[in-house]
Protein backbone atom coordinates (compact mmCIF):
# COMPACT_ATOMS: atom_id res chain seq x y z
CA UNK A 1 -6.94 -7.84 -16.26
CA UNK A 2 -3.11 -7.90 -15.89
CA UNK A 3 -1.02 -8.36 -13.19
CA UNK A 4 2.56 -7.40 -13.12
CA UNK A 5 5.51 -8.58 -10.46
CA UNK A 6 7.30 -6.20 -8.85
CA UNK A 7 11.32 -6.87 -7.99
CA UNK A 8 9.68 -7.99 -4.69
CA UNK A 9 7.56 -11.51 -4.86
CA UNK A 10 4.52 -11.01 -3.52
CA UNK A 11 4.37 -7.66 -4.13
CA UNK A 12 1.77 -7.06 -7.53
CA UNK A 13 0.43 -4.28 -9.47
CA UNK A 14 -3.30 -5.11 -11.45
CA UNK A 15 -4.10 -3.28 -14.13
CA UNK A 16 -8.01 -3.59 -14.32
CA UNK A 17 -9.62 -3.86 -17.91
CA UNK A 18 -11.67 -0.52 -18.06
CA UNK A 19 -14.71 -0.29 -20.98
CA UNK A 20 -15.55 3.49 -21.79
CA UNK A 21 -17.11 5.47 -24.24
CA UNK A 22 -19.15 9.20 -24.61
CA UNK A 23 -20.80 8.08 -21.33
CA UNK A 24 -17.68 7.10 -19.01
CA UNK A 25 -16.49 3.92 -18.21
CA UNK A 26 -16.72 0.66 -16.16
CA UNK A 27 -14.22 -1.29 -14.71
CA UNK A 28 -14.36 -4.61 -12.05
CA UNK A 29 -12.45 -3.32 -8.71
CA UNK A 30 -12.92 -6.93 -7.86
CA UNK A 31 -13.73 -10.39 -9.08
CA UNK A 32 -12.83 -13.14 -6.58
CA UNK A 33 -11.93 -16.24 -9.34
CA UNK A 34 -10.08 -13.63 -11.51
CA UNK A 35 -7.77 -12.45 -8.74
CA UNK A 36 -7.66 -16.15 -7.84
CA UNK A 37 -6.11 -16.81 -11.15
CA UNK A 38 -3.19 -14.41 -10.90
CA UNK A 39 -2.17 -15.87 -7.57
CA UNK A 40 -3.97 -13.16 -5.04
CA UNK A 41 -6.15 -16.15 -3.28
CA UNK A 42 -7.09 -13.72 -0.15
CA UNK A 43 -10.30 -13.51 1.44
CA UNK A 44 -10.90 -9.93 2.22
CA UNK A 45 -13.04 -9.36 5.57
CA UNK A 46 -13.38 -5.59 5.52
CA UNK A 47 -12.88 -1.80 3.06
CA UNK A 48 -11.58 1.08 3.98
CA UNK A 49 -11.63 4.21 2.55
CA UNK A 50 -9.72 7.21 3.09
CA UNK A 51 -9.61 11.20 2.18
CA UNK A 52 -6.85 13.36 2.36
CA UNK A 53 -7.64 16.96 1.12
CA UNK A 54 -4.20 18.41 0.56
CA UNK A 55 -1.61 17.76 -1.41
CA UNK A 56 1.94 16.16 0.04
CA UNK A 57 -0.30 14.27 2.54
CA UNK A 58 1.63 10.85 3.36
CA UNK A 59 0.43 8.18 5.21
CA UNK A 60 3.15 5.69 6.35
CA UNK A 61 4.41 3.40 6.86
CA UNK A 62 2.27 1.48 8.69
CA UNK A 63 1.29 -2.64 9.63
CA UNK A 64 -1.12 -4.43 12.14
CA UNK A 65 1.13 -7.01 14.01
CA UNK A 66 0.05 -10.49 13.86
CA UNK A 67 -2.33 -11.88 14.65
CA UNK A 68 -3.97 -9.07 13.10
CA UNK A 69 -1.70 -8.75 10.29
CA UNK A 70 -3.37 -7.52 6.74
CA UNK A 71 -2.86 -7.70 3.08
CA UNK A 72 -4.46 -5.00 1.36
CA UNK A 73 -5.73 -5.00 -1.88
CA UNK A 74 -5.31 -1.11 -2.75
CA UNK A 75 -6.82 1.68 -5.33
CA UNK A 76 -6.94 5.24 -5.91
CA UNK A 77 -10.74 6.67 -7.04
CA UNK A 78 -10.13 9.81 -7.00
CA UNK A 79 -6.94 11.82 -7.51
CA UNK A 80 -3.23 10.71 -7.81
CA UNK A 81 -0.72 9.13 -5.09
CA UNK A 82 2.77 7.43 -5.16
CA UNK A 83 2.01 4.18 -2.87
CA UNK A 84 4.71 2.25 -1.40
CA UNK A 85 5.16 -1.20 -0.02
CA UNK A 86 8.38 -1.79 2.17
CA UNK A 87 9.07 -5.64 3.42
CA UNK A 88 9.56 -5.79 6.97
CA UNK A 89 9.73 -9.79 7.24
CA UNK A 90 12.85 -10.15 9.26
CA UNK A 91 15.10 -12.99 7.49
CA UNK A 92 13.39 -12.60 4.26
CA UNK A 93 15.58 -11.50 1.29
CA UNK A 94 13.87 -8.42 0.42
CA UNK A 95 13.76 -7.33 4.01
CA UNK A 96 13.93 -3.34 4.41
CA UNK A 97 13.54 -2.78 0.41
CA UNK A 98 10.53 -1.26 -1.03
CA UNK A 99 8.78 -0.62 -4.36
CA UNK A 100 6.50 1.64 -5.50
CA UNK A 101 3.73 2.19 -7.68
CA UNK A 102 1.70 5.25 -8.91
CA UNK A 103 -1.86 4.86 -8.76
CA UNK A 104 -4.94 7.28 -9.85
CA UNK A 105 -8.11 7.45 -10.98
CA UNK A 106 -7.17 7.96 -14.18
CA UNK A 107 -5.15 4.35 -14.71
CA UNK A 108 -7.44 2.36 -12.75
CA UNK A 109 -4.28 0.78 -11.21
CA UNK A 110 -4.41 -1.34 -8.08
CA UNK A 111 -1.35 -2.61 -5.88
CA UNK A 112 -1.69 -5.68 -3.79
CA UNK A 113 0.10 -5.47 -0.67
CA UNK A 114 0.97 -8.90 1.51
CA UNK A 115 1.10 -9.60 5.00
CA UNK A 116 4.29 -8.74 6.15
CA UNK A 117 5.01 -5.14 4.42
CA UNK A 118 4.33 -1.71 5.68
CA UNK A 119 2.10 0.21 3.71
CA UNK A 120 2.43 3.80 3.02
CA UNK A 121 0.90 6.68 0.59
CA UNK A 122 1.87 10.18 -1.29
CA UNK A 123 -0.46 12.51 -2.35
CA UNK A 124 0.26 14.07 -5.65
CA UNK A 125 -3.09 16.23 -5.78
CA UNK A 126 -5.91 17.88 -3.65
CA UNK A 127 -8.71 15.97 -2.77
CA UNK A 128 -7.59 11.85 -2.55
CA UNK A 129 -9.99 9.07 -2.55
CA UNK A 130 -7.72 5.92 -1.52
CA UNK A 131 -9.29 2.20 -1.07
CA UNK A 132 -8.38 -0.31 0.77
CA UNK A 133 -9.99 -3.97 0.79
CA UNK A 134 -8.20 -6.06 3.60
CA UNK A 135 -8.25 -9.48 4.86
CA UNK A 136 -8.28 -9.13 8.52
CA UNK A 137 -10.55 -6.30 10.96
CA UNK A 138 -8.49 -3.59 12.16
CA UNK A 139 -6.83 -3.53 15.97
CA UNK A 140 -5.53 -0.84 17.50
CA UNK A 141 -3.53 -2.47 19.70
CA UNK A 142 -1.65 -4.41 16.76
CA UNK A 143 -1.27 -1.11 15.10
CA UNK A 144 2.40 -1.40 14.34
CA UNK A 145 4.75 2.08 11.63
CA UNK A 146 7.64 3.51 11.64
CA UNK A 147 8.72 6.68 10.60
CA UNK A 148 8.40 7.46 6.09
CA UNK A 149 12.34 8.52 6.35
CA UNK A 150 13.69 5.47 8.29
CA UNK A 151 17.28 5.48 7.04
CA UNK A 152 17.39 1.53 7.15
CA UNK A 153 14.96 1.28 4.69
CA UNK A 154 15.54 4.73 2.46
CA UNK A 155 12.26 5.38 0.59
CA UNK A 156 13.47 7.78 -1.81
CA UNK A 157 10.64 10.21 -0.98
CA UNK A 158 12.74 13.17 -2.00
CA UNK A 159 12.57 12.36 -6.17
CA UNK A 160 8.82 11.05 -5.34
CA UNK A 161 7.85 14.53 -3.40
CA UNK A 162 9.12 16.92 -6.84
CA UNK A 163 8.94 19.73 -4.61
CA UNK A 164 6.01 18.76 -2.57
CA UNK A 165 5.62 20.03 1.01
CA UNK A 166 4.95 17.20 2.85
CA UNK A 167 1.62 16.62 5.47
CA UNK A 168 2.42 14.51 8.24
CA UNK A 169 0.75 13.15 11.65
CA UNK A 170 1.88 13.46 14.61
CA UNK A 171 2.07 10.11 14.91
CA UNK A 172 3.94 9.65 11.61
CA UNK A 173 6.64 12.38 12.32
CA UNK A 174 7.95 11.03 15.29
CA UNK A 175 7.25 7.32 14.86
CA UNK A 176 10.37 5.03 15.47
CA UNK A 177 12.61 3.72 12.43
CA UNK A 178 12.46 0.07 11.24
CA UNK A 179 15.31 -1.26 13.78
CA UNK A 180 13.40 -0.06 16.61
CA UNK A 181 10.15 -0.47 15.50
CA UNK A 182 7.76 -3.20 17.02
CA UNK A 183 7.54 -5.25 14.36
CA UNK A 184 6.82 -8.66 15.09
CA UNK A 185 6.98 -10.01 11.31
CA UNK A 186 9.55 -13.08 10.34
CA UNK A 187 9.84 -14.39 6.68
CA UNK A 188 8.78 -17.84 6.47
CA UNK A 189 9.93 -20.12 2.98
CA UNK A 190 6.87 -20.84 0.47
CA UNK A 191 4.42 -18.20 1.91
């Protein structure tokens, strides 16, 4: 297993060791002292798994406020999406910049996601499998997003998309920008 920084501590890509031959493969989606090892020392509490049927589907940006805040441990089973991680800790000195990562079931990639960021995905084929393991239960009412174009932040959807027409929620075309989001995140020094 690898795991490889992004420009945004905290922020890690895992690229699982996968064993195939004429019958498939096999790979470990998890191993608690070997994530321990690379510096992901989470206890995750609950998986989630999502399917999104068309391509251009995004899903994003969203958080759960504290004290229900998550960091998600994330995969892609089946199909291919661009996943993105934006920092919304308020005084840290990534805040409002995001990185990206491309995950399928073809690289057996994973992205761990902290507390702290807003988590969004793109769709790059029909029929996605996404995973999520997470370390706290989900509550609505900490359900925090803001909108995939917030200008403060400036995912650069546009060279991500390629041409893709994009599948949106309700909620997540009219959803407020980072500024006037309810975000209740602030960085905190050796976390």
């Amino acid at each position: 297993m690898k795991a490889i920084e992004t420009k945004i501590p905290g922020v890690v890509i895992i690229e699982t060791d996968v064993f195939g031959d004429h019958r498939g493969y096999f790979t470990e989606t998890y191993n608690k002292p070997k994530y321990e090892a690379i510096g992901i020392k989470t206890d995750f509490l609950q998986d989630n798994m999502s399917f999104s049927a068309q391509k251009g589907t995004l899903r994003g940006l969203h958080w759960q406020n504290p004290p229900f805040a998550q960091a998600k441990l994330v995969s892609c089973t089946k199909g291919k999406v661009i996943d993105v991680a934006v920092d919304i800790r308020k005084g840290s000195p990534t805040f409002g910049q995001w990185v990206s990562c491309e995950l399928s079931e073809d690289n057996h990639k994973q992205f761990f996601i902290p507390r702290g960021f807003a988590h969004g995905f793109l769709t790059l084929t029909e029929d996605v499998e996404f995973r999520y393991k997470c370390d706290n239960v989900y509550n609505k009412e900490a359900e925090g997003g803001m909108r995939y174009d917030a200008p403060e932040v400036n995912v650069d959807w546009g060279s991500l998309l390629n041409g893709i027409e994009l599948v949106l929620s309700e909620k997540d075309k009219i959803g407020p920008t980072l500024d006037t989001s309810d975000n209740q995140f602030v960085y905190e020094e050796n976390c």
